[in-house]
Protein backbone atom coordinates (compact mmCIF):
# COMPACT_ATOMS: atom_id res chain seq x y z
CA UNK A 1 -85.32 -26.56 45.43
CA UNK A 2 -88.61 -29.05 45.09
CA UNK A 3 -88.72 -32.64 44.88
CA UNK A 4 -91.22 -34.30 42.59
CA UNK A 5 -91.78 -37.70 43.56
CA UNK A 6 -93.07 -39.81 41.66
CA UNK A 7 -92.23 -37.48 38.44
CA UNK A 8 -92.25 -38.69 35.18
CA UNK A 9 -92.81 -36.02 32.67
CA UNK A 10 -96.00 -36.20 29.50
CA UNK A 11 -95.54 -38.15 26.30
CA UNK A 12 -94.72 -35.83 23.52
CA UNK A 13 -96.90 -36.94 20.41
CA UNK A 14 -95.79 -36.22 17.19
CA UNK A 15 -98.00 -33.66 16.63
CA UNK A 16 -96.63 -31.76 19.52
CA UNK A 17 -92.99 -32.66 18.32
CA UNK A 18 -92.34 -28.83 17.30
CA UNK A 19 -88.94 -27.87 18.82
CA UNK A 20 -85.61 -28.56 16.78
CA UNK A 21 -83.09 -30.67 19.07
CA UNK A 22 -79.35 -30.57 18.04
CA UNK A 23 -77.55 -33.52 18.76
CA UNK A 24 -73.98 -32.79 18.71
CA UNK A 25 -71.64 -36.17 18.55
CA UNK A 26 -67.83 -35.74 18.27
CA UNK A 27 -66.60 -39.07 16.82
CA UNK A 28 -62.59 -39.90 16.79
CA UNK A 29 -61.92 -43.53 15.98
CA UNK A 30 -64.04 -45.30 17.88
CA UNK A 31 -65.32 -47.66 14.77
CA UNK A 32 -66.22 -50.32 17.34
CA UNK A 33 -68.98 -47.92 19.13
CA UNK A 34 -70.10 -45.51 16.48
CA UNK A 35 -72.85 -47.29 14.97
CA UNK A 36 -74.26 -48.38 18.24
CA UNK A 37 -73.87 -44.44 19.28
CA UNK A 38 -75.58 -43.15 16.32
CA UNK A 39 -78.01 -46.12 16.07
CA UNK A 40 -79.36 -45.16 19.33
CA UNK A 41 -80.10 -40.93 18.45
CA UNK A 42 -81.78 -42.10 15.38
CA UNK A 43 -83.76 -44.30 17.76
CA UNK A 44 -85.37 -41.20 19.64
CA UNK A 45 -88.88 -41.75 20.62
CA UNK A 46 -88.83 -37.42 19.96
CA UNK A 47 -88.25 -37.18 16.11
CA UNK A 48 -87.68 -33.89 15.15
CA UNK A 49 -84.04 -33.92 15.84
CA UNK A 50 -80.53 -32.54 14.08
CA UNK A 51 -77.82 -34.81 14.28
CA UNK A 52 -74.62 -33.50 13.89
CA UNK A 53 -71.67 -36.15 13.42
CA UNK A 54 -68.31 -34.56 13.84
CA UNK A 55 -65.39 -36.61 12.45
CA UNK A 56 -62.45 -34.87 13.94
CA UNK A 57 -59.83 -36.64 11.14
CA UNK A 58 -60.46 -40.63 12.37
CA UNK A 59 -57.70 -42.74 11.09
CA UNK A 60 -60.08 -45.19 11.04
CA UNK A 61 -63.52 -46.48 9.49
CA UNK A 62 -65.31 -43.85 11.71
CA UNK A 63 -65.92 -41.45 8.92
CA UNK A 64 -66.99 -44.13 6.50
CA UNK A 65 -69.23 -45.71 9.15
CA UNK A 66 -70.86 -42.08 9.91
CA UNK A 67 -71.27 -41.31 5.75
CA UNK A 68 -72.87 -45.17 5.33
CA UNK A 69 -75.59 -44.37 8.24
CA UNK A 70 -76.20 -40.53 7.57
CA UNK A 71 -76.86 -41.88 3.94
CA UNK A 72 -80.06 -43.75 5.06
CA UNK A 73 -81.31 -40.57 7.45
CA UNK A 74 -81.56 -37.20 6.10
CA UNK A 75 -81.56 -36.08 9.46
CA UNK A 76 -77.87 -36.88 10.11
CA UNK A 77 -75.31 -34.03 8.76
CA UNK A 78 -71.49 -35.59 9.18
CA UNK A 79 -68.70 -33.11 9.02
CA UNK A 80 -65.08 -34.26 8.59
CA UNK A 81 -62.36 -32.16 10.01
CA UNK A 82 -58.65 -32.09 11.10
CA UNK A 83 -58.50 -33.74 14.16
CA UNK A 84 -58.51 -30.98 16.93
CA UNK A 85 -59.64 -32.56 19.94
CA UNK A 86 -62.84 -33.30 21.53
CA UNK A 87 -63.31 -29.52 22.69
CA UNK A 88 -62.61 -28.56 18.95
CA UNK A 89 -65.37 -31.03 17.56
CA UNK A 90 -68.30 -30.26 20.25
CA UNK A 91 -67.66 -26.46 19.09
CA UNK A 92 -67.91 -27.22 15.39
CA UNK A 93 -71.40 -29.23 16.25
CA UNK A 94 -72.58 -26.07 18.09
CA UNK A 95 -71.53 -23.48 15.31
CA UNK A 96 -73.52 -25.50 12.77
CA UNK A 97 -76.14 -26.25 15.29
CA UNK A 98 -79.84 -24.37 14.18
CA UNK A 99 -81.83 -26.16 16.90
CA UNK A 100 -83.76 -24.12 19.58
CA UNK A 101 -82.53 -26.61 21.72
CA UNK A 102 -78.58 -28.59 22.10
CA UNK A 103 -77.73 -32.07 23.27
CA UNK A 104 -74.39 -33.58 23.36
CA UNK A 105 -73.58 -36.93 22.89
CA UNK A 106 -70.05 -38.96 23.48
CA UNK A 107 -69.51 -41.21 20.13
CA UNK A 108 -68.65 -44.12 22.36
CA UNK A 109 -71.67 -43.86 24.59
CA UNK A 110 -75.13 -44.33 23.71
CA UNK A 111 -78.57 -43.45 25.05
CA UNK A 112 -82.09 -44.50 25.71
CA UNK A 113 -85.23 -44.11 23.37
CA UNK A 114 -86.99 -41.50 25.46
CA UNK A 115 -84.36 -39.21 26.73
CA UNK A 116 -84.56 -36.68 24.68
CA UNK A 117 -88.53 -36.88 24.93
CA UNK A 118 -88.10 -37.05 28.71
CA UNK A 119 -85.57 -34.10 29.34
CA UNK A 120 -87.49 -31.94 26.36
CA UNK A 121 -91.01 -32.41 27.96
CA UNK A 122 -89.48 -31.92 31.59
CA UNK A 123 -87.95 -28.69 30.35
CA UNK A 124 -90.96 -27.82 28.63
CA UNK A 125 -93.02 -28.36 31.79
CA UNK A 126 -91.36 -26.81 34.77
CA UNK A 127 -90.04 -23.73 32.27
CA UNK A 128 -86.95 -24.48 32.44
CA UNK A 129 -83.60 -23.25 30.57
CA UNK A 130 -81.25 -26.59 31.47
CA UNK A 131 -82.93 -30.58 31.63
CA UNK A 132 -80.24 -32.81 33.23
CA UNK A 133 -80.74 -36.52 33.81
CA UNK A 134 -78.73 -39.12 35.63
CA UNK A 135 -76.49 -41.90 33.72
CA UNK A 136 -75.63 -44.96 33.89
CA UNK A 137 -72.15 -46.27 34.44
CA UNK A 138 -71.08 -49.21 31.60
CA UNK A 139 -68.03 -51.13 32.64
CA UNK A 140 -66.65 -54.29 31.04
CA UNK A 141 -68.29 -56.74 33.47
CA UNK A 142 -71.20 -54.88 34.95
CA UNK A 143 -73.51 -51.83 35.12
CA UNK A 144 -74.73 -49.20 37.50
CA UNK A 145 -77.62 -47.58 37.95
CA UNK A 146 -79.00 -45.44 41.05
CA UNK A 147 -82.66 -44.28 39.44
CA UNK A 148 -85.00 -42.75 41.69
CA UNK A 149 -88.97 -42.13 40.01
CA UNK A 150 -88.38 -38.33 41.22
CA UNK A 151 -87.58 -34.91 39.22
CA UNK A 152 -85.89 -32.10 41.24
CA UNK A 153 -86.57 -28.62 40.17
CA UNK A 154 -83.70 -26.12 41.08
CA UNK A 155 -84.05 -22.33 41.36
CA UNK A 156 -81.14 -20.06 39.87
CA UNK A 157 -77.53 -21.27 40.99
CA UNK A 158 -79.38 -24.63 43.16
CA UNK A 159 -77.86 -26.95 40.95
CA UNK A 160 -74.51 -25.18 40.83
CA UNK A 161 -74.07 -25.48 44.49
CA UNK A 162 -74.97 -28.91 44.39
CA UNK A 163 -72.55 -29.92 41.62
CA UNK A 164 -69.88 -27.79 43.29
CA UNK A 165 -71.06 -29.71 46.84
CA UNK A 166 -70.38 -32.77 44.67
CA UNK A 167 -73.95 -34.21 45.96
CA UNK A 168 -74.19 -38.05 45.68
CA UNK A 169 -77.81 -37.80 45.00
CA UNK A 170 -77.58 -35.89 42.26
CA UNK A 171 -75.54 -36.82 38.71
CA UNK A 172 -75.20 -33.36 37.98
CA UNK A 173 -71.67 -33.88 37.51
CA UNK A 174 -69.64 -31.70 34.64
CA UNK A 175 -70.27 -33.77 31.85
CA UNK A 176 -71.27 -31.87 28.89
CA UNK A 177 -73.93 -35.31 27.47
CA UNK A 178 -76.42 -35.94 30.16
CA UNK A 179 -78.23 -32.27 30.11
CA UNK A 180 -80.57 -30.77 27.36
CA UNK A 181 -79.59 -26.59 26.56
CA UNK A 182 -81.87 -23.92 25.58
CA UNK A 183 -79.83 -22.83 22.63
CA UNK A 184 -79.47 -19.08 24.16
CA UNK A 185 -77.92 -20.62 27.62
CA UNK A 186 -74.76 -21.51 25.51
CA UNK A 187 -74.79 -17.86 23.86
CA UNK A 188 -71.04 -16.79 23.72
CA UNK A 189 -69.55 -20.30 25.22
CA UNK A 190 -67.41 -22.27 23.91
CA UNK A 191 -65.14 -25.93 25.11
CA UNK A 192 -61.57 -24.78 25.22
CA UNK A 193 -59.88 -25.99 22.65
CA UNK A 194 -56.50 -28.50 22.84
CA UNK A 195 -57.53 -29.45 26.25
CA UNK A 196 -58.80 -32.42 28.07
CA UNK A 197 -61.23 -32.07 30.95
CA UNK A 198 -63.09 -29.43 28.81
CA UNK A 199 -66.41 -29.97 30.87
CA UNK A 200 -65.00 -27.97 34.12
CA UNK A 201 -65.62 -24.63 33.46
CA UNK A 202 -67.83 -24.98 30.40
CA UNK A 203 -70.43 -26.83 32.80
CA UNK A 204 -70.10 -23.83 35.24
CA UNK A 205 -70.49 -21.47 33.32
CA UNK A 206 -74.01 -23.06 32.25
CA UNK A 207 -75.18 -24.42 35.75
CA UNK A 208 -74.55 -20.17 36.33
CA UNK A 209 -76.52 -19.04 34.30
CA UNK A 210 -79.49 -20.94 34.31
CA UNK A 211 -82.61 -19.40 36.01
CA UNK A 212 -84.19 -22.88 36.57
CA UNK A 213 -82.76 -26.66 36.21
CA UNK A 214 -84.46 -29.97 36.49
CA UNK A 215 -83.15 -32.84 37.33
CA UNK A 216 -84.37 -36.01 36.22
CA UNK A 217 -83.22 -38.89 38.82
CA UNK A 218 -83.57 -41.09 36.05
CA UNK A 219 -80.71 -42.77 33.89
CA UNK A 220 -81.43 -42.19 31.10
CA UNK A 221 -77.82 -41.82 28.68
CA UNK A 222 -75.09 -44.94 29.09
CA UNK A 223 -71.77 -43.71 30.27
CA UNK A 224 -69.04 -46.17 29.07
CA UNK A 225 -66.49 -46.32 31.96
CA UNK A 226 -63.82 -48.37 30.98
CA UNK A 227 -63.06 -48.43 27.03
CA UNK A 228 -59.54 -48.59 26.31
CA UNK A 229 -57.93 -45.00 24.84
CA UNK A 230 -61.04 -43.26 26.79
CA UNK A 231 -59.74 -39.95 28.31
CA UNK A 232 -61.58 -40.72 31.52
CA UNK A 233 -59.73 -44.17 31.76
CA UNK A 234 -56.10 -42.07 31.89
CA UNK A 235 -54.91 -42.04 35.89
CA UNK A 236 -52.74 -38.95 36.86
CA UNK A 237 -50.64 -37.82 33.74
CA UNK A 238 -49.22 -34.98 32.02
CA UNK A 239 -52.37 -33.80 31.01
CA UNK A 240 -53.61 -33.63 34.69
CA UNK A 241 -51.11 -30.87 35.33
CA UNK A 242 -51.29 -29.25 32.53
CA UNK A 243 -54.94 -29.30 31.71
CA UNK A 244 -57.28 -30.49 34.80
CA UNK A 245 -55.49 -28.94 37.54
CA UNK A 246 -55.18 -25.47 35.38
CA UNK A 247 -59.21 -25.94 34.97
CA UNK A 248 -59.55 -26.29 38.76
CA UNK A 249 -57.77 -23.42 39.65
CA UNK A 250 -60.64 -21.92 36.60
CA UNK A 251 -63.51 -22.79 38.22
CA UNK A 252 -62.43 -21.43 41.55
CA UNK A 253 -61.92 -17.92 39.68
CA UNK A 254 -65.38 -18.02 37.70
CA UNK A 255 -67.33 -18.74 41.02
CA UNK A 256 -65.44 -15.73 42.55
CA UNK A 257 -66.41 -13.96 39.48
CA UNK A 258 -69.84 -14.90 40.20
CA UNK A 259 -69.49 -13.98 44.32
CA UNK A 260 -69.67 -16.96 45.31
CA UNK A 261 -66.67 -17.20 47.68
CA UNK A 262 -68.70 -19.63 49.48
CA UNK A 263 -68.84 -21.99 46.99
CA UNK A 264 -65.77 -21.16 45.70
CA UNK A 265 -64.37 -22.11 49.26
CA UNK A 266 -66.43 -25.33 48.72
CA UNK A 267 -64.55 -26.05 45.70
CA UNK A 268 -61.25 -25.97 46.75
CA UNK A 269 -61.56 -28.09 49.63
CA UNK A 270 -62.70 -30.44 47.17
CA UNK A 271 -59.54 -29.87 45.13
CA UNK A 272 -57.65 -30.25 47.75
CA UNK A 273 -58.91 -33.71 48.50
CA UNK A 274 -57.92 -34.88 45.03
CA UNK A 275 -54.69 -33.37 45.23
CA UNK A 276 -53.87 -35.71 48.13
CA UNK A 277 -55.81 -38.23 45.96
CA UNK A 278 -53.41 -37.64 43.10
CA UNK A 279 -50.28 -38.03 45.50
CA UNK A 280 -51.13 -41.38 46.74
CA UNK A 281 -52.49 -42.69 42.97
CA UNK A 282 -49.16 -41.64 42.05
CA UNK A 283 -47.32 -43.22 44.57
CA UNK A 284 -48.43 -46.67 44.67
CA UNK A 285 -48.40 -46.48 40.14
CA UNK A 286 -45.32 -47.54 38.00
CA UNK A 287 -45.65 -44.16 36.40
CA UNK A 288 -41.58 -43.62 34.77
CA UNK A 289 -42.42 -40.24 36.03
CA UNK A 290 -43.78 -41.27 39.13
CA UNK A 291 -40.96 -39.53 41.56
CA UNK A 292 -41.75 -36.17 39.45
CA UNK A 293 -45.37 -36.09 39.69
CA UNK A 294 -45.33 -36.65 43.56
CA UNK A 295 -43.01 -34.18 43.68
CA UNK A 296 -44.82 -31.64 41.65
CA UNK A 297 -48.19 -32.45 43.76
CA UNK A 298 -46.58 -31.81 46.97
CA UNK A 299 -45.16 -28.46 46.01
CA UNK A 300 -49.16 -27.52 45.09
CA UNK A 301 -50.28 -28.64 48.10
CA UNK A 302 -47.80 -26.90 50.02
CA UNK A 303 -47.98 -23.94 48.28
CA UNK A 304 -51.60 -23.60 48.81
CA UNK A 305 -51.10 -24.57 52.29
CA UNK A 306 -52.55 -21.55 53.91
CA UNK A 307 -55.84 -21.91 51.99
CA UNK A 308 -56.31 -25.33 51.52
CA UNK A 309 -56.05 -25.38 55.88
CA UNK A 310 -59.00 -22.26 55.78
CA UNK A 311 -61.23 -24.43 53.19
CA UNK A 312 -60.90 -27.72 54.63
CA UNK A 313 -63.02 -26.15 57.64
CA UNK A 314 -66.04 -24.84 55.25
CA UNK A 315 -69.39 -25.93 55.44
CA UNK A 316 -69.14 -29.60 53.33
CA UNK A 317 -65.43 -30.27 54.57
CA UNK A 318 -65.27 -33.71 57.35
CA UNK A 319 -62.10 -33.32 60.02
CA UNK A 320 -60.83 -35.92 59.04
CA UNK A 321 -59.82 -34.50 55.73
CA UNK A 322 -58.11 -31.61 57.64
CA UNK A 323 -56.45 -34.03 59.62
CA UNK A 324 -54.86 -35.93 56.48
CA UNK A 325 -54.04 -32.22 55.11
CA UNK A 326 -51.80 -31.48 58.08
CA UNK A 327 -50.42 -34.61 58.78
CA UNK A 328 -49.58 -34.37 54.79
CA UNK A 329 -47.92 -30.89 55.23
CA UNK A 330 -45.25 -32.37 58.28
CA UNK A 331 -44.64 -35.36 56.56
CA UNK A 332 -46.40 -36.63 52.96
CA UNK A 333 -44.23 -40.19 54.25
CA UNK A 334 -46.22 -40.54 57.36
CA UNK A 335 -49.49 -39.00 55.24
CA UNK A 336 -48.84 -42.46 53.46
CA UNK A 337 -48.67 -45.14 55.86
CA UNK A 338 -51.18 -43.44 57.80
CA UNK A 339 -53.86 -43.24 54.53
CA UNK A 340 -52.47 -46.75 53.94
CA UNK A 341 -53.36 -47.88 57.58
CA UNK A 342 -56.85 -46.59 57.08
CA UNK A 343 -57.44 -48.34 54.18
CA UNK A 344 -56.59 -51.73 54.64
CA UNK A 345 -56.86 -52.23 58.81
CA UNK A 346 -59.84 -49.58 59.68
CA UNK A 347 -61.62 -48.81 56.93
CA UNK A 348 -62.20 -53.27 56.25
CA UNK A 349 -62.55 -53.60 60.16
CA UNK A 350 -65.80 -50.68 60.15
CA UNK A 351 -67.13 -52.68 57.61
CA UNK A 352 -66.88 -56.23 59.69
CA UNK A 353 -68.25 -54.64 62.51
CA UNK A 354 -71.06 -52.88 60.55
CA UNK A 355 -71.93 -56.38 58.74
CA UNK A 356 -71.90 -58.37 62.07
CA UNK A 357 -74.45 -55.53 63.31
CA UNK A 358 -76.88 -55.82 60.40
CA UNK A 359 -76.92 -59.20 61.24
C-alpha cells in the first residue's frame, strides 16, 4: 500500500479522450431525481462515454423523463424492461455495455463533473484494473464530506482487507457506484438477481480480483442518504433475513474460497457486531413483528455462539465487543440495559469529560 499525498491525477484533453466508459444507471420511479441523475453523466468533463438508462417497468414518468433527455444526446441508450429489481437492471446495463471500461450509477444519486476524468486518468496512471473514490453523504438537512488531497494505491487483495477491516479512512465500502471497472474485472459476474443488498458479494468478488486499486480520497459521486422508498433507508426487515444476512454468511464463504480465513475471521466478527446491532434496533422499533425478529436474531447469535466467541478475539475485534457478546449469550435482557446504560450515562459522560479537557 502507498499513499500519494497531495495526488490529484492529469487532465484528460479531448484528444486523449480514447477509452469508451459505460455508465450503467438503473432507474425505478424516482421521477423527482432522474433528470438531476442523468443531467449530471451528461455533464462529464470526460466525453466519450455510453450511457445506459435502465427503466426496470417505472409506474411513473421515469421512462418518459429518460426517452425526453436521451432524445437530445445520442450518447444515452434507455432500455425499458419488466421491473426485476435493481440487481436485474445493473445486469441488463452490463450485458449491453461495449465500453473498455464500466461505471455504475444510482438513478437517485448524482455525481461531479470530473469523476469519471479523475478515476479514468488515476486508473490510467498507476495501471490499475479498479479506480474507487470516496462519496459524499446527502441527507435532507445537511451534507458530509471527509476529502483528503491524497490517492492510495493498493497492491492485489490491499483494498479487500481494508473494506473487509471496514477502515474509516477509506470509502471503499460495497457499493457498486463509487469505483470505475476494467471491463474484463467483471468477466463472468453478475448482481444476484431478486435480492436487496446485491453489492456484498458482487463487490468481493471484484476487490479479489483486482491486481492493483486506487483510491481516490476524494468525493467525488453524491450518495443520497435519506430519500423516502430508498432501500438503504429500510431498518431491520424481512429482507434483512432473507437477503443481507444470507449475503453475509456469502462473503464469509468466498473469502474462505479465496484462503483468507483471516479475513474471513475479520468478517464475521464484524457480523457479529451487527447482529447485536440488529437485536437492539429491533427492540427499541414498533416493528408488528418486532417480538419475532428479536427472536430470530438471538437464535443466530446463539447458534453461532462458538465462533462468533473465537472471532471476536481476531486481530480488528475491541474487548469490549466480546464482552457485550457474552453478556448477550447469559442474558440478551441484561445485554439491553447494560448497552442502554452505555449509551445514555457513559458514553455522554466520556464526551463531557473529553470536552471539559479540550478546554
Amino acid at each position: 500500500m502507498r499513499v500519494l499525498q497531495p495526488y490529484s491525477p492529469a487532465k484528460l484533453p479531448a484528444d486523449r479522450q480514447r477509452e469508451l466508459i459505460s455508465v450503467i444507471i438503473p432507474a425505478y420511479n424516482i421521477e423527482d431525481y432522474i433528470q438531476k441523475s442523468l443531467r449530471s453523466v451528461l455533464g462529464q468533463t470526460y466525453r466519450h462515454l455510453e450511457i445506459i438508462v435502465v427503466d426496470d417497468g417505472s409506474t411513473d414518468a421515469t421512462g418518459q423523463i429518460c426517452d425526453r433527455i436521451a432524445s437530445e444526446d445520442a450518447r444515452i441508450q434507455v432500455i425499458h424492461k419488466a421491473n426485476g429489481g435493481l440487481a436485474d437492471a445493473r445486469n441488463a446495463g452490463i450485458a449491453t455495455a461495449t465500453g473498455a471500461y464500466i461505471g455504475f450509477v444510482d438513478g437517485d444519486d448524482w455525481i461531479d463533473a470530473d469523476m469519471y476524468e479523475k478515476l479514468l486518468g488515476a486508473l490510467q496512471e498507476q495501471q490499475a484494473d479498479l479506480a474507487i473514490c470516496r462519496y459524499r453523504c446527502v441527507y435532507k438537512t445537511h451534507t458530509t464530506d471527509g476529502s483528503v488531497d491524497r490517492a492510495v494505491i493498493f497492491e492485489g487483495q490491499e483494498a479487500l482487507e481494508q473494506q473487509v477491516k471496514e477502515t474509516a479512512s477509506y470509502r471503499i465500502q460495497n457499493a457498486a457506484w463509487n469505483k470505475l471497472y476494467k471491463r474484463e474485472l467483471l468477466a463472468g459476474l453478475s448482481f444476484p438477481v431478486g435480492k436487496w443488498y446485491e453489492d456484498i458479494v458482487f463487490s468481493a468478488e471484484v476487490l479479489g480480483r483486482a491486481k492493483r486499486s486506487v483510491y481516490l480520497d476524494t468525493a467525488c459521486y453524491n450518495y443520497i442518504i435519506d430519500r423516502e422508498g430508498s432501500i438503504m433507508n429500510t431498518n431491520v426487515n424481512r429482507r434483512t433475513f432473507t437477503d443481507q444476512i444470507p449475503a453475509y454468511y456469502e462473503k464469509a464463504g468466498l473469502l474462505r474460497k479465496m484462503g483468507r480465513d483471516d479475513l474471513a475471521d475479520i468478517h464475521d466478527y464484524f457480523f457479529c457486531k451487527r447482529l447485536l446491532q440488529f437485536y437492539r434496533i429491533v427492540e427499541r422499533s414498533q416493528s408488528p413483528d418486532r417480538e419475532e425478529f428479536m427472536a430470530r436474531l438471538a437464535e443466530m447469535i446463539r447458534d453461532n455462539a462458538a465462533h462468533f466467541r473465537q472471532v471476536c478475539t481476531c486481530s480488528e475485534a475491541k474487548p469490549r465487543d466480546g464482552r457485550r457478546l457474552r453478556l448477550f449469550l447469559k442474558s440478551p435482557a441484561r445485554y439491553s440495559r447494560f448497552v442502554t446504560w452505555e449509551e445514555t450515562v457513559v458514553i455522554p459522560l466520556k464526551a463531557k469529560v473529553k470536552g471539559i479537557l479540550k478546554k
